[in-house]
Protein backbone atom coordinates (compact mmCIF):
# COMPACT_ATOMS: atom_id res chain seq x y z
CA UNK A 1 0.00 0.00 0.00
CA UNK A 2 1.15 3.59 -0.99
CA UNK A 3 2.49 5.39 1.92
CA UNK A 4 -0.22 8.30 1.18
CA UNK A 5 -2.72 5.27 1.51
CA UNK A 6 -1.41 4.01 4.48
CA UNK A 7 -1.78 7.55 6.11
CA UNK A 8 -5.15 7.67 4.87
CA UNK A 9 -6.48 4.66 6.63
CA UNK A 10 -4.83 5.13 9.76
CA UNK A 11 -6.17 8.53 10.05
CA UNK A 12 -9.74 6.89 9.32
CA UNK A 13 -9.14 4.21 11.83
CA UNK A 14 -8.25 6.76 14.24
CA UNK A 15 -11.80 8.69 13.32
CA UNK A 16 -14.32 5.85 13.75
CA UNK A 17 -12.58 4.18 16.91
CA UNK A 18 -14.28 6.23 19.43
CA UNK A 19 -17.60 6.19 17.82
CA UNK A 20 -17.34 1.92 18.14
CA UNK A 21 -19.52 0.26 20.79
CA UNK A 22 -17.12 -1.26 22.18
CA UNK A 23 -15.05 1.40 23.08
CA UNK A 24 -17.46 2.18 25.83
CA UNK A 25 -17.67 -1.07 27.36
CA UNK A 26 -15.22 -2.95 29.30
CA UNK A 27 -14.37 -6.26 28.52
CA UNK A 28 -16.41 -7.58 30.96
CA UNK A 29 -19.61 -5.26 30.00
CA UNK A 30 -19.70 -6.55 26.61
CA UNK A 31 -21.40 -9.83 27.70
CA UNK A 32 -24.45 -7.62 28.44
CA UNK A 33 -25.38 -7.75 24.89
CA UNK A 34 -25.95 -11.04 25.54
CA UNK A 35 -28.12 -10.37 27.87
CA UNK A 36 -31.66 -9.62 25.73
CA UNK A 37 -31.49 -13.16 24.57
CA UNK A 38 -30.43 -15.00 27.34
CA UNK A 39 -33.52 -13.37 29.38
CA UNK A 40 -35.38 -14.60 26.05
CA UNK A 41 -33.72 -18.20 26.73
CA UNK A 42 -33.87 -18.62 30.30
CA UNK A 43 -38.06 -17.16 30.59
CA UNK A 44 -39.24 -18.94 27.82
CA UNK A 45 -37.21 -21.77 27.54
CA UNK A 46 -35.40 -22.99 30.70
CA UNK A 47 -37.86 -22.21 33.34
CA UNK A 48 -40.70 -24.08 30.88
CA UNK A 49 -38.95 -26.66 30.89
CA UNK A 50 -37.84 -27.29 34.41
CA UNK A 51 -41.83 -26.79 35.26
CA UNK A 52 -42.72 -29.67 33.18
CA UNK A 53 -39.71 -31.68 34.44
CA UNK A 54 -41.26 -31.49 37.92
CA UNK A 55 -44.50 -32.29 36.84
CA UNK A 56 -43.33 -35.47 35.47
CA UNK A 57 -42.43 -36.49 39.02
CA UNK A 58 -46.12 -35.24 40.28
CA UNK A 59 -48.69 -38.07 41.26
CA UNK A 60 -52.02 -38.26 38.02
CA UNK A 61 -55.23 -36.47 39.34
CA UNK A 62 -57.13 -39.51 38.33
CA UNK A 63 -58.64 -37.44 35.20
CA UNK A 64 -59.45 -40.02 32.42
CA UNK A 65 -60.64 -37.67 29.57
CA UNK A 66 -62.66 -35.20 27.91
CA UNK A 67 -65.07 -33.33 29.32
CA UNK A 68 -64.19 -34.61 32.97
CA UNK A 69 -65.56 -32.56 35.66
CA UNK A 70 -63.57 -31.21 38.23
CA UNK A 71 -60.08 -32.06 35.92
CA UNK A 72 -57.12 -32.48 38.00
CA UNK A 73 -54.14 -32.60 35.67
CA UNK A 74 -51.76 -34.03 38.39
CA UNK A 75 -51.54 -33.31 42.32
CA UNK A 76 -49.36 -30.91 43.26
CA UNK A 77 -46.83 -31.30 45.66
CA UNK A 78 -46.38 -34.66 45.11
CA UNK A 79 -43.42 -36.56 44.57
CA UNK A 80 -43.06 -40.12 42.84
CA UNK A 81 -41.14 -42.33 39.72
CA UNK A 82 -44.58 -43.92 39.23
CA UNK A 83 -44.09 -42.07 35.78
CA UNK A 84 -40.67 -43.08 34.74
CA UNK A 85 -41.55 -46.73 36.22
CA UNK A 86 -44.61 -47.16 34.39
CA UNK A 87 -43.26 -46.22 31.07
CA UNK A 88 -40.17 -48.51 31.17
CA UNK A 89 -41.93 -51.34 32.17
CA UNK A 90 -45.00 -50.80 30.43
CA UNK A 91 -45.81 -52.96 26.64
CA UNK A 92 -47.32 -50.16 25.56
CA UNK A 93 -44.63 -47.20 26.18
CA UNK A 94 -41.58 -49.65 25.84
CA UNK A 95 -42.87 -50.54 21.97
CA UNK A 96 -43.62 -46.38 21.62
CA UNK A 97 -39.97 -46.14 22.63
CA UNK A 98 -38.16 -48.84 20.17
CA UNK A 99 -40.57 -47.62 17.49
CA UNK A 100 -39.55 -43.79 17.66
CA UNK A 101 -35.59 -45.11 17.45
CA UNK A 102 -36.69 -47.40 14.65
CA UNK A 103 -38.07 -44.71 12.29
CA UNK A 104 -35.61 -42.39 14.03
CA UNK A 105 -32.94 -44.69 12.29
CA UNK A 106 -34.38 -45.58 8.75
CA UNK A 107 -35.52 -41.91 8.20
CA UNK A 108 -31.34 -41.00 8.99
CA UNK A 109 -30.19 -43.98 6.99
CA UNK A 110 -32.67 -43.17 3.64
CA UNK A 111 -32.17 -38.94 3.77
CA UNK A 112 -28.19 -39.16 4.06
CA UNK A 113 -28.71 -41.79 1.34
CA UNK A 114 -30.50 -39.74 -0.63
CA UNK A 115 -28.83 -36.28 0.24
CA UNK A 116 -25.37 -36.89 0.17
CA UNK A 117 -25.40 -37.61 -3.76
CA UNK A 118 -27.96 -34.83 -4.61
CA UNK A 119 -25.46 -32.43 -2.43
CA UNK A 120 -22.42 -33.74 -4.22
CA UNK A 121 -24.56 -32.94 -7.19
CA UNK A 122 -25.31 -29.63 -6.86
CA UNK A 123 -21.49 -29.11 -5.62
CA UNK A 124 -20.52 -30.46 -9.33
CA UNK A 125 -23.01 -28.46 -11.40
CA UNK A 126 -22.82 -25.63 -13.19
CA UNK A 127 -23.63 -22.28 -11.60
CA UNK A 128 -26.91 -21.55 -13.52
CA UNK A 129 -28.17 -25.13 -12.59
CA UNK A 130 -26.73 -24.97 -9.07
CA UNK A 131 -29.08 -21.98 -8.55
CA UNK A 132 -31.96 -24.11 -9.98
CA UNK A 133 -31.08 -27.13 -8.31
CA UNK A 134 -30.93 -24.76 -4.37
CA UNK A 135 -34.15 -23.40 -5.08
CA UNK A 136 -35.89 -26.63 -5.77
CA UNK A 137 -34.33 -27.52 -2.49
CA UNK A 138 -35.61 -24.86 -0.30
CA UNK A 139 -38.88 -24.30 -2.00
CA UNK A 140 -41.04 -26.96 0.00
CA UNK A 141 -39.88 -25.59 3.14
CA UNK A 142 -41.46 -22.13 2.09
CA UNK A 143 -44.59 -23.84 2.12
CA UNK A 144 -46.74 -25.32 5.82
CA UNK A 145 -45.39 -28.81 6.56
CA UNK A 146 -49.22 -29.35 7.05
CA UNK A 147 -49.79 -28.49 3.06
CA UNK A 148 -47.23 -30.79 2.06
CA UNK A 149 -48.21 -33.98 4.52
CA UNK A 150 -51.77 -33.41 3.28
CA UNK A 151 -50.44 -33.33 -0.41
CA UNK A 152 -48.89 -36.87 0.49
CA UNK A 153 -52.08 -37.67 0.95
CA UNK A 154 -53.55 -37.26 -1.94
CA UNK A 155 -50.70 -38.23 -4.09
CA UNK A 156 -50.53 -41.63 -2.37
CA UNK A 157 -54.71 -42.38 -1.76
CA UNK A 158 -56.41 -45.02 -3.43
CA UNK A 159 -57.63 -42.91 -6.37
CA UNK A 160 -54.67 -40.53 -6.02
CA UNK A 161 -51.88 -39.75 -8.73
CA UNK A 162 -49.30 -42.70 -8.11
CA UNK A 163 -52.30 -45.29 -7.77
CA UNK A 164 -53.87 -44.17 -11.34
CA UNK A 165 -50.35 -44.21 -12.70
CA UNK A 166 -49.51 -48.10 -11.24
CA UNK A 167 -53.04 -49.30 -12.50
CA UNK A 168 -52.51 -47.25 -15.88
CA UNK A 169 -48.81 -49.28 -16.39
CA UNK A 170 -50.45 -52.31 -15.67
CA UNK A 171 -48.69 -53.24 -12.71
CA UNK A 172 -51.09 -53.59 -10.46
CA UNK A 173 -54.82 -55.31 -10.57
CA UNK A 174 -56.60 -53.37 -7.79
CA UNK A 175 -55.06 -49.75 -6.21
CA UNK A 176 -52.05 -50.00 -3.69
CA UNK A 177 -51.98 -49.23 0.20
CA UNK A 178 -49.69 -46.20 0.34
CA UNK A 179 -50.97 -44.27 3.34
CA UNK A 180 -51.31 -45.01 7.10
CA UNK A 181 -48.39 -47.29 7.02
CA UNK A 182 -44.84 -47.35 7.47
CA UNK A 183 -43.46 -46.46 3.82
CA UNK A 184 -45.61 -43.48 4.18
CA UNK A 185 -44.69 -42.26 7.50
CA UNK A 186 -40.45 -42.64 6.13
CA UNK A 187 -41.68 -40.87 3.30
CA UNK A 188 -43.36 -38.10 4.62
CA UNK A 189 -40.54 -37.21 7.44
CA UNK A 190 -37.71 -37.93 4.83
CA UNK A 191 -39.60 -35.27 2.32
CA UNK A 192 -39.74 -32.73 5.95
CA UNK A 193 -35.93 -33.44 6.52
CA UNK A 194 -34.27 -33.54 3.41
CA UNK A 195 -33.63 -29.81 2.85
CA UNK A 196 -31.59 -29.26 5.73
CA UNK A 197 -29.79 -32.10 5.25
CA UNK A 198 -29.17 -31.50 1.77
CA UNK A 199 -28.31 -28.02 2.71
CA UNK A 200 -25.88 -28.55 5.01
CA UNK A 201 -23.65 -30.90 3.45
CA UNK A 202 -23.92 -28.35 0.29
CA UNK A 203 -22.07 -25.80 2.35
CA UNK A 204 -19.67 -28.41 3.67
CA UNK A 205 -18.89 -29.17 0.34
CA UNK A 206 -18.28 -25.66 -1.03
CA UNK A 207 -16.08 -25.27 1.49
CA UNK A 208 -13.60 -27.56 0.43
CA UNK A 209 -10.81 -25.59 -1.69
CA UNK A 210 -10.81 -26.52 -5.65
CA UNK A 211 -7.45 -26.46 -5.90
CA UNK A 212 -7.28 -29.79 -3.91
CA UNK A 213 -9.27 -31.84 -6.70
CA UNK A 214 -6.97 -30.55 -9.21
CA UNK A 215 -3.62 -31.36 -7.20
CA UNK A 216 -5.36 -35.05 -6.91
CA UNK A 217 -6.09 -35.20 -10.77
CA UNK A 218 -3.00 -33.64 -11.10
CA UNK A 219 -0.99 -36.74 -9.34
CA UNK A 220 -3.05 -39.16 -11.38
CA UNK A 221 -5.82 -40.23 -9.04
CA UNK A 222 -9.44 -40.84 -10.54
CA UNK A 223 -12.64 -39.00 -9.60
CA UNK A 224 -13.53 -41.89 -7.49
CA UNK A 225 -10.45 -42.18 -5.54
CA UNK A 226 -10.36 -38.27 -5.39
CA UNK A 227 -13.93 -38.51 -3.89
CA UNK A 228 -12.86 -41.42 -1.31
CA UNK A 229 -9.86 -40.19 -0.29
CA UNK A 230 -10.01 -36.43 -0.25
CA UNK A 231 -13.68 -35.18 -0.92
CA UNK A 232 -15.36 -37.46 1.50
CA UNK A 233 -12.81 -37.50 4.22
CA UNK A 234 -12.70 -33.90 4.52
CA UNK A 235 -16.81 -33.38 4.44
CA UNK A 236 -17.10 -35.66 7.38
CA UNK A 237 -17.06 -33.27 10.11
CA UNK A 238 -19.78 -31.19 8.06
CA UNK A 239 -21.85 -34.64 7.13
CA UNK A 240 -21.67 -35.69 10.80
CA UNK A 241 -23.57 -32.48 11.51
CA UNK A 242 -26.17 -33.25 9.09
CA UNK A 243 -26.44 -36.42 10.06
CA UNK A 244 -27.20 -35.23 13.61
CA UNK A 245 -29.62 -32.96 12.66
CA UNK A 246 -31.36 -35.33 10.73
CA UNK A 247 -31.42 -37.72 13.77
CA UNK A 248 -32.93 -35.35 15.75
CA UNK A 249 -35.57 -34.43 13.61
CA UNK A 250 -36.50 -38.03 13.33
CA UNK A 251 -36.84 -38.47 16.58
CA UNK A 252 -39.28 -35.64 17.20
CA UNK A 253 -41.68 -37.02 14.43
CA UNK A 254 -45.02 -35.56 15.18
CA UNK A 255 -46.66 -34.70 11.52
CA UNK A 256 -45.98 -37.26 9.69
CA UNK A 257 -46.81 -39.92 12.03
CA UNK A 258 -49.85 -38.44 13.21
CA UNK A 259 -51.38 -38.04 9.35
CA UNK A 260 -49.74 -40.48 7.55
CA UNK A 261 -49.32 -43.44 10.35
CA UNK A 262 -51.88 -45.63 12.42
CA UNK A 263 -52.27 -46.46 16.08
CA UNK A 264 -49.06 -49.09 15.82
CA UNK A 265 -47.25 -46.07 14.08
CA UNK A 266 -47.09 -43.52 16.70
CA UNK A 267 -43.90 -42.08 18.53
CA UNK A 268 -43.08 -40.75 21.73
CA UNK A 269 -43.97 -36.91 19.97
CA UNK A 270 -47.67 -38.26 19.35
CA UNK A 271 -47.81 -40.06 22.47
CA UNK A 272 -47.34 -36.87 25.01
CA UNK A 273 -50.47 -34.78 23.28
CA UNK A 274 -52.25 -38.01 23.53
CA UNK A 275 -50.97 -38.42 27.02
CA UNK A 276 -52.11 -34.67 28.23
CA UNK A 277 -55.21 -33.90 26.18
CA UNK A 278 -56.57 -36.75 25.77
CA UNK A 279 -55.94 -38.87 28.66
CA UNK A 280 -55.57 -35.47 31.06
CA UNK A 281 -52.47 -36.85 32.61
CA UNK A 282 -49.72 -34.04 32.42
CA UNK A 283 -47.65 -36.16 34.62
CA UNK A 284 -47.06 -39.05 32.35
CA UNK A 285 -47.12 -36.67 28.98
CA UNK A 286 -44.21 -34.77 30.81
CA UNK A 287 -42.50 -37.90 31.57
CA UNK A 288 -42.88 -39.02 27.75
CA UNK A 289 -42.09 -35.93 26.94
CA UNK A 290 -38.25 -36.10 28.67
CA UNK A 291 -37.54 -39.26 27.40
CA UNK A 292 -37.59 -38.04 24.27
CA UNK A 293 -35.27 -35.24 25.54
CA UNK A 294 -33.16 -37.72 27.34
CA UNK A 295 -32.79 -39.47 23.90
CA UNK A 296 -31.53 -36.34 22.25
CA UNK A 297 -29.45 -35.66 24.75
CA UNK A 298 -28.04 -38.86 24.52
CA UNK A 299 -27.15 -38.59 20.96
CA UNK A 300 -25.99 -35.41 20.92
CA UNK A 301 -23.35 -36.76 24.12
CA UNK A 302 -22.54 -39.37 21.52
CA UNK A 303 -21.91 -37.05 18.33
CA UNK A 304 -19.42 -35.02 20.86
CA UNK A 305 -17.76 -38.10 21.65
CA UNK A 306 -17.54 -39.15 18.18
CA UNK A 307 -16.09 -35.24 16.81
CA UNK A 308 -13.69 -35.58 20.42
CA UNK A 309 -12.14 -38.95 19.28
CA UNK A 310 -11.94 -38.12 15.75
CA UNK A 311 -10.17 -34.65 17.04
CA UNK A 312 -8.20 -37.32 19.17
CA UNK A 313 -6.82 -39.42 16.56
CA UNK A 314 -5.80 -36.83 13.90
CA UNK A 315 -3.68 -34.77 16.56
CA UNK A 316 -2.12 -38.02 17.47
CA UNK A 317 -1.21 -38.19 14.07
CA UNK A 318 -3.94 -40.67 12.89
CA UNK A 319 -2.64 -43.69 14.94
């Protein structure tokens, strides 16, 4: 930079410092911009939800319904594991529970299946198609989840689209159960999912620097091994992410369940409105409701491990 340059932005520098925030608050003070949303946090978030974890240690009124009179939603000042007992030893809870980590895991497994390649795809095309390709992406989520679950619905029905098309190609005699089952409850969260997933491992991806690729086809490698041995390696961190958020998605299933399942389909996020409305027992729909919390929490401890370890083994030189 010209010396007459360098003046020049020193003598600007020197101008706008004093009129920067922080030059009137101490180190210290600066955390009170913080402040606004951890108020936000900590009134609408963690007092909530330590409320409803004591209420899943209250004792049921004894409510059984609509329309009771006289509802009791739990007795207060009560303390008991009745709760947390009866849903781990319980048929119906314990198959609620395996359930929600079943579809949990098939909705991960068949969305990174699915958006890993369409990522990688986007990453590889052109820019005019990459924009095309991003706003396909993003444009269901710019509608209500509700719209699209219902649009399921009718795509998949007995006189719907897919059924016409099957009986028009001859390949089936009589139309096709595709709702209110399990193919349509994957399909229906995978569909909710996808875009963040595919989203997510998009930026991962541009992230990477070009010049790497061309170093590796430089050397001789092919696109495959480039993929397996640079590409892929080097997304993980980002993909690991994704896949984490996609986990936790699944297991909060609520939608897709409730509209496109049946009574054997539901999971622990249909069971606690069930649980509280229906059944007027805010104890045991609180205790449902922290299970599910205890499972994310559990994952998430696991995805920390994982990134720890993996942090681990490449400082120690990858032995």
């Amino acid at each position: 930079m010209p010396p007459a340059s360098a003046a020049k932005a020193r003598t600007w520098e020197a101008a706008v410092a004093p009129l920067a925030v922080s030059a009137y608050l101490p180190r210290v003070h600066k955390y009170l911009l913080l402040s606004p949303l951890a108020l936000l946090l900590v009134v609408f978030f963690v007092l909530p939800l330590a409320w409803l974890f004591r209420v899943s240690f209250y004792a049921h009124g004894g409510a059984s319904g609509f329309g009771v009179s006289q509802v009791m939603y739990y007795v207060p000042n009560t303390f008991t594991l009745q709760n947390y007992a009866l849903f781990f030893t319980d048929r119906y809870f314990r198959h609620i529970l395996l359930f929600t980590v079943e579809l949990a895991l098939i909705v991960t497994v068949v969305t990174m299946l699915l958006a890993y390649p369409f990522a990688y795809y986007i990453y590889r095309a052109t820019p005019k198609l990459k924009v095309l390709l991003l706003v396909l992406v993003i444009l269901p989520k710019l509608s209500n989840m509700l719209v699209l679950i219902y649009g399921l619905q009718i795509l998949l029905g007995n006189a719907g689209i897919v059924n016409q098309l099957l009986l028009l190609l001859g390949l089936v005699d009589k139309p096709v159960s595709l709702v209110h089952n399990l193919f349509a409850v994957v399909l229906g969260k995978v569909l909710l999912i996808i875009p963040y997933t595919i989203l997510v491992i998009t930026a991962t991806l541009h992230a990477l620097d070009p010049a790497l690729a061309d170093a590796s086809k430089g050397m001789g490698a092919t696109p495959t091994r480039t993929f397996f041995e640079i590409t892929l390696p080097l997304t993980l961190p980002g993909t690991l992410v994704a896949l984490l958020i996609t986990m936790i998605w699944a297991l909060g299933a609520f939608v897709s369940p409730s509209l496109l399942g049946n009574p054997d389909l539901h999971t622990l996020a249909v069971e606690v409105p069930k649980q509280t409305f229906e059944n007027v027992n805010w104890a045991m729909g609180s205790a449902v409701a922290f299970v599910m919390l205890f499972l994310v929490f559990v994952l998430v401890l696991i995805y920390n491990w994982l990134h720890h370890s993996r942090l681990q083994w490449h400082a120690g030189g990858g032995r």
